[in-house]
N, C-alpha and C. Protein backbone atom coordinates (compact mmCIF):
# COMPACT_ATOMS: atom_id res chain seq x y z
N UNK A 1 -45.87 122.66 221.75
CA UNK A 1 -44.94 123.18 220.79
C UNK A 1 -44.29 122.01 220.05
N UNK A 2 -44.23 121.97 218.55
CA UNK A 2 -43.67 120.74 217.92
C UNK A 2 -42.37 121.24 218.40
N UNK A 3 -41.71 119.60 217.93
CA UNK A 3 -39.96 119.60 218.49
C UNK A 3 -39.40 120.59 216.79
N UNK A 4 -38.53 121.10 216.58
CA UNK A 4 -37.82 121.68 215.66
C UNK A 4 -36.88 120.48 215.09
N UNK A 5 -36.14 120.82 214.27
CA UNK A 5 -34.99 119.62 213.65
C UNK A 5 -35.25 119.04 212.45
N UNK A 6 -34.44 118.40 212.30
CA UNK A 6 -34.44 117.73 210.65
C UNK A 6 -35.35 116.27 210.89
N UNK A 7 -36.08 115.87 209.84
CA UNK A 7 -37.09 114.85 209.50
C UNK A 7 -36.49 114.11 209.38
N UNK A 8 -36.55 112.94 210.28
CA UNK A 8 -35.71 111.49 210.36
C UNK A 8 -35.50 110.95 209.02
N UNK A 9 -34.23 109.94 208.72
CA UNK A 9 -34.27 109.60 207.69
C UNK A 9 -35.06 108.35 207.32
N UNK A 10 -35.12 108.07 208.20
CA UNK A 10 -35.76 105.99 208.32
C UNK A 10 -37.35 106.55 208.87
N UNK A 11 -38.05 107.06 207.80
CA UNK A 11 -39.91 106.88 208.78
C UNK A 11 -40.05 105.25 208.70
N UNK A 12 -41.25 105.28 209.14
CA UNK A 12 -41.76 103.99 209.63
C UNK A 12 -41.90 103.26 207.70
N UNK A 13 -42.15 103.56 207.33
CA UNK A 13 -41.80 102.72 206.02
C UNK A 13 -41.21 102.49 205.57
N UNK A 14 -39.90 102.91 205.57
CA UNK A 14 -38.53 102.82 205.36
C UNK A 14 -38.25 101.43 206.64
N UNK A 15 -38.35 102.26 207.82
CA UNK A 15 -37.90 100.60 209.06
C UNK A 15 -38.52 99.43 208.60
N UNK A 16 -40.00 99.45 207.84
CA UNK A 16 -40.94 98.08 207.83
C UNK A 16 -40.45 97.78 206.59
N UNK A 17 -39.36 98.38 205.27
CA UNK A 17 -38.73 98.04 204.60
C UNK A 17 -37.33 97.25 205.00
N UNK A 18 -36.55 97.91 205.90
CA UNK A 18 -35.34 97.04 206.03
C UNK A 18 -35.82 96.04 206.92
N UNK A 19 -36.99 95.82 207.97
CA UNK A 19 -37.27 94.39 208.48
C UNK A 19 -37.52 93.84 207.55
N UNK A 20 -38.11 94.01 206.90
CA UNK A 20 -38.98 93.33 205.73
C UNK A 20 -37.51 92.19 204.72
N UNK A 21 -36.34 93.14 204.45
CA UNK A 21 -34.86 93.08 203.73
C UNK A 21 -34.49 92.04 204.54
N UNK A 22 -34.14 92.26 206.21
CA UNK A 22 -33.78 91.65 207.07
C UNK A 22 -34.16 89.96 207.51
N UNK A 23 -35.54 90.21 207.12
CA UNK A 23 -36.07 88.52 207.24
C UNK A 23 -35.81 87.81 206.56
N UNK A 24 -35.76 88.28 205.21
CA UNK A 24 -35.97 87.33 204.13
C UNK A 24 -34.30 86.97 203.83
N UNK A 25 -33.39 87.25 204.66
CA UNK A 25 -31.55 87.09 204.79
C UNK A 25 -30.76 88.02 204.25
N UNK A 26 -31.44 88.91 204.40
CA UNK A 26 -30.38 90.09 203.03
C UNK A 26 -29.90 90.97 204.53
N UNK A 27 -28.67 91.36 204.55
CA UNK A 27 -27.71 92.26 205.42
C UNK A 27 -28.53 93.56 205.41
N UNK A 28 -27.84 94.43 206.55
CA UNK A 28 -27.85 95.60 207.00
C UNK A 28 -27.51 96.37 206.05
N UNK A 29 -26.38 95.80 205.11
CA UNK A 29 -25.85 97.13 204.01
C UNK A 29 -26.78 96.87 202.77
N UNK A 30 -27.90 95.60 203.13
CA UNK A 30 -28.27 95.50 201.41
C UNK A 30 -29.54 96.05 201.70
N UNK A 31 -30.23 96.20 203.08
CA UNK A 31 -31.40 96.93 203.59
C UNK A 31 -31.26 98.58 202.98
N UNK A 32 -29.94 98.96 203.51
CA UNK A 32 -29.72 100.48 203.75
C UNK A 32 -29.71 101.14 202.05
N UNK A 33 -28.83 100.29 201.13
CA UNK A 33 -29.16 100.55 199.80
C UNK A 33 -30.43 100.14 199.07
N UNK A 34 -31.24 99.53 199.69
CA UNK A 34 -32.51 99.31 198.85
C UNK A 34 -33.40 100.59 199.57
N UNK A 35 -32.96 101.27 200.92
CA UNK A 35 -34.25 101.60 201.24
C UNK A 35 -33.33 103.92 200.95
N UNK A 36 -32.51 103.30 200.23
CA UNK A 36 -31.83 105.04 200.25
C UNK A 36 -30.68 105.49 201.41
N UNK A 37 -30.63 105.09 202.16
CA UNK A 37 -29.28 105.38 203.21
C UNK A 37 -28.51 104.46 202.99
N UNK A 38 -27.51 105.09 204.50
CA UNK A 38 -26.27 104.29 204.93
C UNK A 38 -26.44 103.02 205.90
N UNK A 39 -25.59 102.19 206.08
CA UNK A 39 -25.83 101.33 206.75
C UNK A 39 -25.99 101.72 208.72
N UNK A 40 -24.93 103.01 208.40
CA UNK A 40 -24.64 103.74 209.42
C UNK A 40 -25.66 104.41 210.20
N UNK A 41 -27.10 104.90 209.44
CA UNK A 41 -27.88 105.29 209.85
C UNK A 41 -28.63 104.46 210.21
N UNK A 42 -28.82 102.71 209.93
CA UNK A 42 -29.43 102.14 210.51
C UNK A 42 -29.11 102.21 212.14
N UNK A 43 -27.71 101.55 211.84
CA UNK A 43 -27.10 101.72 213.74
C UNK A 43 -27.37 102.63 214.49
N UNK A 44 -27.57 103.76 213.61
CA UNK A 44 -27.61 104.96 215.13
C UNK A 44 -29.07 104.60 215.44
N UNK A 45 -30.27 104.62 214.19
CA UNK A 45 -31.29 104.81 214.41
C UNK A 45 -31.58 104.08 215.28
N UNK A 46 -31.07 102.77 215.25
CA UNK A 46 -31.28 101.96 216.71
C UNK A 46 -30.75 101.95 218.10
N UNK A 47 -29.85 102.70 217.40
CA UNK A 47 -28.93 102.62 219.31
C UNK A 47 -30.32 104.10 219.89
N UNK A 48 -30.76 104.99 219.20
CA UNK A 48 -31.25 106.14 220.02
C UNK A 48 -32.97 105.14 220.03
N UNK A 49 -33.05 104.42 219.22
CA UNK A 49 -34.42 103.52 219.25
C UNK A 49 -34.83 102.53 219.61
N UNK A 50 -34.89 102.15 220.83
CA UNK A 50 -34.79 100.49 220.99
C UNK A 50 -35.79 99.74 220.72
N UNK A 51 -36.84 100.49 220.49
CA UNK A 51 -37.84 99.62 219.73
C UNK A 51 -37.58 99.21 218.41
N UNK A 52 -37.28 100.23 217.73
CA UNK A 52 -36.38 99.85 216.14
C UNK A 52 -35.56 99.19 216.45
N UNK A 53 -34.37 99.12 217.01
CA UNK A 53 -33.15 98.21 217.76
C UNK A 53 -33.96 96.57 217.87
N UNK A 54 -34.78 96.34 218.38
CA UNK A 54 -35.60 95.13 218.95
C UNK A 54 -36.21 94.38 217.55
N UNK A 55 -36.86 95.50 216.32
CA UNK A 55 -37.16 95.15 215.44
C UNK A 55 -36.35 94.00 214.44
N UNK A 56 -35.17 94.82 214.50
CA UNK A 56 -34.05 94.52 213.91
C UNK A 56 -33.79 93.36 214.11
N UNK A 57 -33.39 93.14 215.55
CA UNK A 57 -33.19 91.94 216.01
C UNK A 57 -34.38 90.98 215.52
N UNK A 58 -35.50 90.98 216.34
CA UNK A 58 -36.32 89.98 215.44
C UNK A 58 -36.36 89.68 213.99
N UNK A 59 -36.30 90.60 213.27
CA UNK A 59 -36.20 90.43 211.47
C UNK A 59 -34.74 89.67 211.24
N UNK A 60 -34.07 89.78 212.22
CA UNK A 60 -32.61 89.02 211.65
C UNK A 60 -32.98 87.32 211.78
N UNK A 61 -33.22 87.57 213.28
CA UNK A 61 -34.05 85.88 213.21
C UNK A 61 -34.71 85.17 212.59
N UNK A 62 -35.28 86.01 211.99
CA UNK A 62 -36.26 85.29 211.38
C UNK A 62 -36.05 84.14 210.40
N UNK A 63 -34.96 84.98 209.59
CA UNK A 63 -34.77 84.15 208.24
C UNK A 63 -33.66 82.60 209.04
N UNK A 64 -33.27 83.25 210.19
CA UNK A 64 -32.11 81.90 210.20
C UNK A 64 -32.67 80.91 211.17
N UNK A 65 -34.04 81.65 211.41
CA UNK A 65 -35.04 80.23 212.09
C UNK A 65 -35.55 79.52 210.71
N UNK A 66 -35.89 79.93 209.95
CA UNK A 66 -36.90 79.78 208.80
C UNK A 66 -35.74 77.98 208.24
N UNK A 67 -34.24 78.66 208.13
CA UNK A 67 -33.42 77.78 207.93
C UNK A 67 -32.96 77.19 208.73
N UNK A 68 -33.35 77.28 210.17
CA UNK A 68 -32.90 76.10 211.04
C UNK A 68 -34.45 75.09 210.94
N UNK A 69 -35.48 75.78 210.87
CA UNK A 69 -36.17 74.35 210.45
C UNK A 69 -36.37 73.77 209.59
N UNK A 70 -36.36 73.89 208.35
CA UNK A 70 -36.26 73.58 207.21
C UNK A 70 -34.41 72.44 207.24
N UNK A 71 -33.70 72.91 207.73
CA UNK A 71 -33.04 71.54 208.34
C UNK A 71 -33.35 70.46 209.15
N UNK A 72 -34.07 71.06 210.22
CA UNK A 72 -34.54 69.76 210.65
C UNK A 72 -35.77 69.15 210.14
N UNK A 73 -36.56 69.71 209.67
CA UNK A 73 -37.26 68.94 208.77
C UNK A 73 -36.70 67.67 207.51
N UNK A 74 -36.05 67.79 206.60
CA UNK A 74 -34.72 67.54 206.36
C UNK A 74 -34.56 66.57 206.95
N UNK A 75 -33.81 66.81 208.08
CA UNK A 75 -32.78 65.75 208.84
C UNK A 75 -33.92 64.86 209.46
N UNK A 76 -35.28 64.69 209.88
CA UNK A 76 -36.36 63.90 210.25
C UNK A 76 -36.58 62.55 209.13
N UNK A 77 -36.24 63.16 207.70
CA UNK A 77 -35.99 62.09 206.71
C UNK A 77 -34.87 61.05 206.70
N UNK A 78 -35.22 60.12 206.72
CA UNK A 78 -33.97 59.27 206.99
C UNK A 78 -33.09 59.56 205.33
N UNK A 79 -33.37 59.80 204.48
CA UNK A 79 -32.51 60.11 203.32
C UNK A 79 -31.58 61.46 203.40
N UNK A 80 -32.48 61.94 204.57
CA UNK A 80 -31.22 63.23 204.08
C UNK A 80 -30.51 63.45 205.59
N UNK A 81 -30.34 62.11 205.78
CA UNK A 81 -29.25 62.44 207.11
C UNK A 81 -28.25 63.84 207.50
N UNK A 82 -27.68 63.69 206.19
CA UNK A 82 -26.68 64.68 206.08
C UNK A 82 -26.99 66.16 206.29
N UNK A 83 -28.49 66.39 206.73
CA UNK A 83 -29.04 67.62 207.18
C UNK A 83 -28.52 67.54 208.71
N UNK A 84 -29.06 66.45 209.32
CA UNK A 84 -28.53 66.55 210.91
C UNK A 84 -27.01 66.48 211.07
N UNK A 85 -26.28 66.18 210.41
CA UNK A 85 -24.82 65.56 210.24
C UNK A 85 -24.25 67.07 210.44
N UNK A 86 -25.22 67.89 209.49
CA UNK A 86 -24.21 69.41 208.87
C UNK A 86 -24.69 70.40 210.23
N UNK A 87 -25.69 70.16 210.70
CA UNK A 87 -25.86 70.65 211.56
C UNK A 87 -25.35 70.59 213.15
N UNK A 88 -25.12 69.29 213.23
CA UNK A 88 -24.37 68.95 214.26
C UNK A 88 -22.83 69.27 214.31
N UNK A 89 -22.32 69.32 213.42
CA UNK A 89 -20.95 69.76 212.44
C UNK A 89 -20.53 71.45 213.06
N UNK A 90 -21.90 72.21 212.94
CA UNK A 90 -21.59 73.38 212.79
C UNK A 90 -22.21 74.01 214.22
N UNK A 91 -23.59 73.10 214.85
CA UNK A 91 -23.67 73.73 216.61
C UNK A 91 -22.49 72.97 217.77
N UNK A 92 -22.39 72.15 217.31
CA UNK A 92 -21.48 71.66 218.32
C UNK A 92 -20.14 71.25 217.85
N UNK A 93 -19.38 72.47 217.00
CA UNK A 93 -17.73 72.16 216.36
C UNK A 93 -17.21 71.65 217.17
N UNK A 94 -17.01 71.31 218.53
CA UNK A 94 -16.29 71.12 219.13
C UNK A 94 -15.86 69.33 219.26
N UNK A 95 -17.45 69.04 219.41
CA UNK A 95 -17.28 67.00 219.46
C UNK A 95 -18.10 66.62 217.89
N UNK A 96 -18.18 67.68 216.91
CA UNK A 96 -19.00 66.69 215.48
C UNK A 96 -17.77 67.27 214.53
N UNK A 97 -17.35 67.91 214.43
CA UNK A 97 -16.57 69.14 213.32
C UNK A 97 -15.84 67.88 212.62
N UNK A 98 -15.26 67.74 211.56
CA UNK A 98 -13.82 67.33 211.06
C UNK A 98 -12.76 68.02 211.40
N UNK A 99 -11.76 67.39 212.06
CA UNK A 99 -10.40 67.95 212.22
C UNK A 99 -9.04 67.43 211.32
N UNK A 100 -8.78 67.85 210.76
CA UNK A 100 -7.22 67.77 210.36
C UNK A 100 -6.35 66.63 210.64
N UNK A 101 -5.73 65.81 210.08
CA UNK A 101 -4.84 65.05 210.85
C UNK A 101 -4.06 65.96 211.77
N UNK A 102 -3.70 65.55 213.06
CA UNK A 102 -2.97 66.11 213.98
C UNK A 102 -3.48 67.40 214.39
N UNK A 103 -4.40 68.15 214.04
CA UNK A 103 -5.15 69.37 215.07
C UNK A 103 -5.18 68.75 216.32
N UNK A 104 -5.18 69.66 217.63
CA UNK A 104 -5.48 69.26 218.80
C UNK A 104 -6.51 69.97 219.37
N UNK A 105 -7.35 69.97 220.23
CA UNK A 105 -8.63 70.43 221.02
C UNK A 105 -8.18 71.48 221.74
N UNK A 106 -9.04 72.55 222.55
CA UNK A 106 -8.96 73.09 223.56
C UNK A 106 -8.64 72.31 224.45
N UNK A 107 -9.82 71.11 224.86
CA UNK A 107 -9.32 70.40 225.96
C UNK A 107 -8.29 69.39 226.05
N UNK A 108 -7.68 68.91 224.87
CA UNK A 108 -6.34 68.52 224.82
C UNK A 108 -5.25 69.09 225.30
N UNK A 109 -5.55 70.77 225.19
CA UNK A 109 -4.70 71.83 225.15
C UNK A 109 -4.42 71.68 227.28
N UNK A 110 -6.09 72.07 227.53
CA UNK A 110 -6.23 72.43 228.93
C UNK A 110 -5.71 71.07 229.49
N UNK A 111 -6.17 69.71 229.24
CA UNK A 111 -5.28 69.05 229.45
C UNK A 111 -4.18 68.49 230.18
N UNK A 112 -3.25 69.04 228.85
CA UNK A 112 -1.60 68.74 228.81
C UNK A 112 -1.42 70.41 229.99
N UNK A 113 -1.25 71.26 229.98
CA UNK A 113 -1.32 72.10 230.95
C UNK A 113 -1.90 71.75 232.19
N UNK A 114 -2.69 71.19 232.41
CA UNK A 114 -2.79 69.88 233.94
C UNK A 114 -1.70 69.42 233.85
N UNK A 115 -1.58 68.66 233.13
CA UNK A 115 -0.44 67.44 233.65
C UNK A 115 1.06 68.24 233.47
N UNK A 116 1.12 69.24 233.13
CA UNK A 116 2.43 70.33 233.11
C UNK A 116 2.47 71.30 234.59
N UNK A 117 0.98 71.04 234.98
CA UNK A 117 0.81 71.77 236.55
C UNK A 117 1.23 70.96 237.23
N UNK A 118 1.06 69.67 237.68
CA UNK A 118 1.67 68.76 237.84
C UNK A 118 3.12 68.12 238.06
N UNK A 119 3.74 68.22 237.12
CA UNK A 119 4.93 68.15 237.08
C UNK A 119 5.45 69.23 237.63
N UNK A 120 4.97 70.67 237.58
CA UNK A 120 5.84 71.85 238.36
C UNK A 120 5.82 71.84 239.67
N UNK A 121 4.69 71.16 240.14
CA UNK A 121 4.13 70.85 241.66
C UNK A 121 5.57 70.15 242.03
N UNK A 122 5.71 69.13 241.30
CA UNK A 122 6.28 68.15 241.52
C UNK A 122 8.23 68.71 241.84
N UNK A 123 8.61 69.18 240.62
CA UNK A 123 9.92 69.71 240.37
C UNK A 123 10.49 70.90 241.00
N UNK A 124 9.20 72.02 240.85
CA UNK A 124 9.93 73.53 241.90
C UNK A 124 10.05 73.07 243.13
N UNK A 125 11.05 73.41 244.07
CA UNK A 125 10.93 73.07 245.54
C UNK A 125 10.46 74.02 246.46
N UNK A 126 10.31 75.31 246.33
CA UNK A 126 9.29 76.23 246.53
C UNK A 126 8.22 76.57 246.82
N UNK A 127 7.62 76.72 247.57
CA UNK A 127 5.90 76.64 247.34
C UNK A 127 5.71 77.67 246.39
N UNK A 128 6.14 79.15 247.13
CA UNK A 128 5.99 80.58 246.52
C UNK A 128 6.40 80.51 244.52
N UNK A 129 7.29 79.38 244.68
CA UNK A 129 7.93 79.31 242.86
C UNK A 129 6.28 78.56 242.04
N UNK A 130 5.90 77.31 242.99
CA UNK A 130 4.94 76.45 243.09
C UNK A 130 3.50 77.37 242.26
N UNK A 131 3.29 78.35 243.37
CA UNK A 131 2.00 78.45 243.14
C UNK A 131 2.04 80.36 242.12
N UNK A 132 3.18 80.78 241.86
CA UNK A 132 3.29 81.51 240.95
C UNK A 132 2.86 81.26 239.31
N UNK A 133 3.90 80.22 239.11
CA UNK A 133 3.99 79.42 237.97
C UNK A 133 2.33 78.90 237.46
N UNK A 134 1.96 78.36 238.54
CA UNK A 134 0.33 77.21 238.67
C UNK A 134 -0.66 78.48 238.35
N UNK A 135 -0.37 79.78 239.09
CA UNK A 135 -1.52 80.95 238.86
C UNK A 135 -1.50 81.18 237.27
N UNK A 136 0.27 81.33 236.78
CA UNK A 136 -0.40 81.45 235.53
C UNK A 136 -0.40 80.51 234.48
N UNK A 137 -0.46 79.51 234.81
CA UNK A 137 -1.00 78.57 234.18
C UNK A 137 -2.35 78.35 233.80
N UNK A 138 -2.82 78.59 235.28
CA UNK A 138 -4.44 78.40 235.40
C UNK A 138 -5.07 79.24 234.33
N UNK A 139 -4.81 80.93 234.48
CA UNK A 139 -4.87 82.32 233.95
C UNK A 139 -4.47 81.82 232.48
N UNK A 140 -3.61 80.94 231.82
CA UNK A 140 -3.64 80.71 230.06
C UNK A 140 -4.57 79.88 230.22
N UNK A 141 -5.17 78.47 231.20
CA UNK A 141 -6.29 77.94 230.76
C UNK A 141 -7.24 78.56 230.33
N UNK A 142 -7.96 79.26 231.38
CA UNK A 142 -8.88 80.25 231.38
C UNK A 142 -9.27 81.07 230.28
N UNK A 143 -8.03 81.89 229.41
CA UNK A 143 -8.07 82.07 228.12
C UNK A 143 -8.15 81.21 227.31
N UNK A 144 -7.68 80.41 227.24
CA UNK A 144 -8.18 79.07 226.22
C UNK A 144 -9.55 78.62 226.13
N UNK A 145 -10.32 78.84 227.11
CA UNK A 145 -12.02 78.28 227.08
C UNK A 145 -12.38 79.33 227.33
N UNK A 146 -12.03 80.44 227.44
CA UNK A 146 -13.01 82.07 226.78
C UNK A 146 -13.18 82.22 225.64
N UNK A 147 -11.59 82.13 224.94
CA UNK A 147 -11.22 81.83 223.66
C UNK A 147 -11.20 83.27 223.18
């Protein structure tokens, strides 16, 4: 017995259209208006599809592999340093980024909160005051490098 119901909106030519949108760097909302829907119907179609879901995913990659090598290709030239520079800048913000005069780090942050654990060790006479204070200390580090 066929299933009854309404005719999907995304057939298979429509999906091999928004991968197709998807690789080449164009968004979910610029897929959904080139191919006649909502962006909304992409999402569902994938959350009930995980093979479509999986598609997706690969077609997104694609294009921002396409441009991660095409940087390092690039950056292999000694003239265009500034390919590895921008890249290093932007995978590892943390030790390449430019900062601000006077910005401070996470781990500047985590840090000075050591050496503030420290000093409370030092000053409460308490243990119970001691290791209250130190728990939540630890507990704002912790948020600080979840972020």
């Amino acid at each position: 017995m066929a299933k009854c119901g309404r005719r999907p909106v995304l057939d298979d030519a429509k999906r091999r259209e928004i991968c197709a949108v998807l690789s080449m760097g164009g968004s979910r909302r610029l897929a959904a208006r080139y191919v006649g829907c909502s962006p909304a119907t992409i999402s569902n179609t994938a959350e009930r599809d995980p093979g479509f879901s999986a598609q997706l995913d690969q077609a997104e990659g694609q294009h921002e592999l396409l441009y991660l090598r095409n940087i390092q290709a690039a950056a292999k030239k000694e003239q265009y340093w500034r390919a590895a520079a921008w890249m290093l800048e932007r995978r590892y913000p943390e030790r390449y980024a430019q900062r601000r005069p006077g910005a401070i780090t996470v781990e500047q942050i985590i840090e000075l909160l050591s050496q503030f654990a420290e000093i409370v060790v030092q000053e409460l006479p308490h243990h119970d005051d001691q290791q209250r204070v130190l728990g939540r200390l630890e507990l704002l580090g912790a948020n600080l490098e979840t972020g």
